[in-house]
C-alpha atoms as a PDB file:
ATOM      1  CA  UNK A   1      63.365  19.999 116.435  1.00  0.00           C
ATOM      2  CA  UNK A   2      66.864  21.943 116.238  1.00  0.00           C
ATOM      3  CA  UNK A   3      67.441  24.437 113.681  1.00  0.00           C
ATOM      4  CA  UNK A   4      70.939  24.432 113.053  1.00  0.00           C
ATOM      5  CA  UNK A   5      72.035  28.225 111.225  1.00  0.00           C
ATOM      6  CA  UNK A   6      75.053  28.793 109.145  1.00  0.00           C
ATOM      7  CA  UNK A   7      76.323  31.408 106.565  1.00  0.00           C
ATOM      8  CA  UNK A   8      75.086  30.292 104.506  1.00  0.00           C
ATOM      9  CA  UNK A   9      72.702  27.374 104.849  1.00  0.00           C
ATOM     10  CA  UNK A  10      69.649  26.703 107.579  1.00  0.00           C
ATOM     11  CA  UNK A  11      68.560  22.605 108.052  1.00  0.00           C
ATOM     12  CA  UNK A  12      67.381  20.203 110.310  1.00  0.00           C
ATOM     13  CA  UNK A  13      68.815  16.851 111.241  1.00  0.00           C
ATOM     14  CA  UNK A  14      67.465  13.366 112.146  1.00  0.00           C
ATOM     15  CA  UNK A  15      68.713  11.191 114.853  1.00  0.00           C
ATOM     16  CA  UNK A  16      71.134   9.781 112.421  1.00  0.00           C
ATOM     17  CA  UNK A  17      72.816  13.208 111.273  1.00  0.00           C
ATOM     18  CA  UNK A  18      71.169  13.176 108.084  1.00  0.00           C
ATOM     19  CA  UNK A  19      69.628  16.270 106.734  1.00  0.00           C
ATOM     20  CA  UNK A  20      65.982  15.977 106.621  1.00  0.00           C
ATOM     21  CA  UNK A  21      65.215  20.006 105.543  1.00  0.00           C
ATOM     22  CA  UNK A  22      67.172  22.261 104.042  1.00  0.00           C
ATOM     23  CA  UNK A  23      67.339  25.887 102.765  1.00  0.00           C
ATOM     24  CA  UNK A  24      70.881  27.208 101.022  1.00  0.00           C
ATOM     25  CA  UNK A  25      71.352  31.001 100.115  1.00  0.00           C
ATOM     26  CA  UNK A  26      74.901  30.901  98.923  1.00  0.00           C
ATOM     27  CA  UNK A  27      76.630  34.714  98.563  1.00  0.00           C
ATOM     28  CA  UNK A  28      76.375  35.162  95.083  1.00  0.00           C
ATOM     29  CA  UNK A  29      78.727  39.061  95.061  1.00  0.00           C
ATOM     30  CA  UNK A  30      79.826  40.983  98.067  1.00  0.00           C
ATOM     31  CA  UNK A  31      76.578  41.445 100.873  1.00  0.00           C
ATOM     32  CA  UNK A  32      74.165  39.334  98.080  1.00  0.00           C
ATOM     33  CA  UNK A  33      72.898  35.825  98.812  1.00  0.00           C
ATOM     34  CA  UNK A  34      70.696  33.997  96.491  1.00  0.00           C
ATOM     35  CA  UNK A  35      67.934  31.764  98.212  1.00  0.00           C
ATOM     36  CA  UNK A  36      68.311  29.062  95.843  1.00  0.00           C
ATOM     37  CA  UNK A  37      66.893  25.496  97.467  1.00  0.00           C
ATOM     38  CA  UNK A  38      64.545  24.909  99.631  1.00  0.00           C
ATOM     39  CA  UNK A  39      64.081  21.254 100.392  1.00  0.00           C
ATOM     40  CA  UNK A  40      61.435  19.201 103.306  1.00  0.00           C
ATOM     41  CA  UNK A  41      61.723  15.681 103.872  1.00  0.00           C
ATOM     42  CA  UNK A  42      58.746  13.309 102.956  1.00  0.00           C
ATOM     43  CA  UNK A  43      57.729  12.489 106.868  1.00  0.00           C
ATOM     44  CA  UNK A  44      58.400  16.713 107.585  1.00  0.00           C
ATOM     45  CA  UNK A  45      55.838  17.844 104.990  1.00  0.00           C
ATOM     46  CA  UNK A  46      52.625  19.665 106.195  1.00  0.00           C
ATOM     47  CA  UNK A  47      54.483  20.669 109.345  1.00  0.00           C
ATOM     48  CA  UNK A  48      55.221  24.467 108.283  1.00  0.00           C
ATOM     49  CA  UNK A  49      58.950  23.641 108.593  1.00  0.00           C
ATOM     50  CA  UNK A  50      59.693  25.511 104.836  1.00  0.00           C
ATOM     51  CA  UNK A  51      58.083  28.416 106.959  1.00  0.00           C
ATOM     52  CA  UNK A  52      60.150  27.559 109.796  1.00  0.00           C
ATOM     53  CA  UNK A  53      63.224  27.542 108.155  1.00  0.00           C
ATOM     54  CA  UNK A  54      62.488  30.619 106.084  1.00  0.00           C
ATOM     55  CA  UNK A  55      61.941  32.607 109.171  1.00  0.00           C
ATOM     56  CA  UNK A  56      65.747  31.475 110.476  1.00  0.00           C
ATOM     57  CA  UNK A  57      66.957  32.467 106.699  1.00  0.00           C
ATOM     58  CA  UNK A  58      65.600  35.936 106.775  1.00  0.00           C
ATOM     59  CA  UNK A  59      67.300  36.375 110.451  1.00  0.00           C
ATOM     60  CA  UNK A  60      70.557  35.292 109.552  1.00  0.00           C
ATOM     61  CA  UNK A  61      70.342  37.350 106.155  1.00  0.00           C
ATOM     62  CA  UNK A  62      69.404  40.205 107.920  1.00  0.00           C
ATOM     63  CA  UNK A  63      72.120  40.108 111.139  1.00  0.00           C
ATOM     64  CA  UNK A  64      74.501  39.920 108.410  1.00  0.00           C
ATOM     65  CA  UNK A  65      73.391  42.650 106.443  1.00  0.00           C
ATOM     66  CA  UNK A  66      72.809  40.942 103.517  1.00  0.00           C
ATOM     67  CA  UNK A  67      70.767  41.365 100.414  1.00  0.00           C
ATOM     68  CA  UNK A  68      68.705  38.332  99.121  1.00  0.00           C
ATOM     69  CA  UNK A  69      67.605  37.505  95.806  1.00  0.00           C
ATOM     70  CA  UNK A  70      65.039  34.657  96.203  1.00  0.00           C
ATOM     71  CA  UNK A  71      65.343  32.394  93.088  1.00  0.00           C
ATOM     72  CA  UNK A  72      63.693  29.407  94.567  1.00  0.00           C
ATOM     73  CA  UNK A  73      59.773  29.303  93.938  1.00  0.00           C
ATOM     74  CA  UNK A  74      59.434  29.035  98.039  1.00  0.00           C
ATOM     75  CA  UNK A  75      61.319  31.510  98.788  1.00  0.00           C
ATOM     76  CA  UNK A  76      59.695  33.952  96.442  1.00  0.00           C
ATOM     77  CA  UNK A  77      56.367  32.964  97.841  1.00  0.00           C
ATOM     78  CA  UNK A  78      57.595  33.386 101.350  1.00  0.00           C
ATOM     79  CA  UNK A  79      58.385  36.891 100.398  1.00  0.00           C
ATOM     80  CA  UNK A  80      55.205  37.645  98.720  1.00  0.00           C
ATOM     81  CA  UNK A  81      53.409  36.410 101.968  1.00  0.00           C
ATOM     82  CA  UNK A  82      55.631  37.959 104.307  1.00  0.00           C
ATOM     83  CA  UNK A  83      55.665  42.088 102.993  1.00  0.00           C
ATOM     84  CA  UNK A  84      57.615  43.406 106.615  1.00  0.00           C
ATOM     85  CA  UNK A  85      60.374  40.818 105.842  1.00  0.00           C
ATOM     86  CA  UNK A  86      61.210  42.165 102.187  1.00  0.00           C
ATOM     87  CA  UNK A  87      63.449  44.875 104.017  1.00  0.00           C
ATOM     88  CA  UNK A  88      65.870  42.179 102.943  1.00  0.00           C
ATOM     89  CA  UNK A  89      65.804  42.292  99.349  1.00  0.00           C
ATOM     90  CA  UNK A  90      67.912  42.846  96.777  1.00  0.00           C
ATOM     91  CA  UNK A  91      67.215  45.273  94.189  1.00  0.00           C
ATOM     92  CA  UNK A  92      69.109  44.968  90.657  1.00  0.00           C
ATOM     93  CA  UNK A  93      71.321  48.384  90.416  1.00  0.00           C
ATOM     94  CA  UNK A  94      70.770  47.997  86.524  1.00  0.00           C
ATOM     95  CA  UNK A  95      68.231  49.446  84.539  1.00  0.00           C
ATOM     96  CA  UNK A  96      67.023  47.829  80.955  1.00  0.00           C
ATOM     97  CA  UNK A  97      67.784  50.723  78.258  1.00  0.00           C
ATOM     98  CA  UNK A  98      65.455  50.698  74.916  1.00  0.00           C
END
C-alpha cells in the first residue's frame, strides 16, 4: 500500500484512484499546520493505517519545520501516545490574563 505525501495532505489510493484514507493538516499562519481530518475507509479499518498515516504526517511536518496543532480527536491521541514525536507541536504564544 503506497503512501502518497504532500504539503499538506498524506492518503492512500485504491486501484481506481479513489482515496480510501486520508489525513489533511492545512497551514493555518506562517510554519503552523492544523491536523484537522483524519479519515480510514470501511475495508482499511483495524489495519493501523490512521497510525500509518500519522507517522508520514509527523515526517513531513517535521522536514518542513512546521508547528502542528492537532484538532482532530486522532491526531491528539496519536500525540498523547507518541511523547518523542510532540517535538512538533505548536505552543499558543498567548497567555490568558485575569
Amino acid at each position: 500500500m503506497n503512501i502518497i505525501k504532500e504539503k499538506n495532505k498524506v492518503y492512500i489510493l485504491n486501484e481506481n484512484n479513489e482515496e480510501i484514507a486520508f489525513i489533511t493538516f492545512p497551514q493555518v499562519e506562517e510554519g503552523v499546520v492544523l491536523i484537522d481530518h483524519t479519515y480510514v475507509s470501511e475495508e482499511l479499518r483495524g489495519m493501523k493505517i490512521a497510525e500509518r498515516l500519522m507517522e508520514q504526517v509527523y515526517e513531513v511536518i517535521r522536514s518542513n519545520g512546521y508547528k502542528a496543532i492537532p484538532q482532530c480527536s486522532y491526531a491528539k491521541h496519536w500525540f498523547e501516545k507518541h511523547p518523542l514525536n510532540q517535538d512538533v507541536l505548536y505552543e499558543c504564544p498567548y497567555t490568558s490574563v485575569g
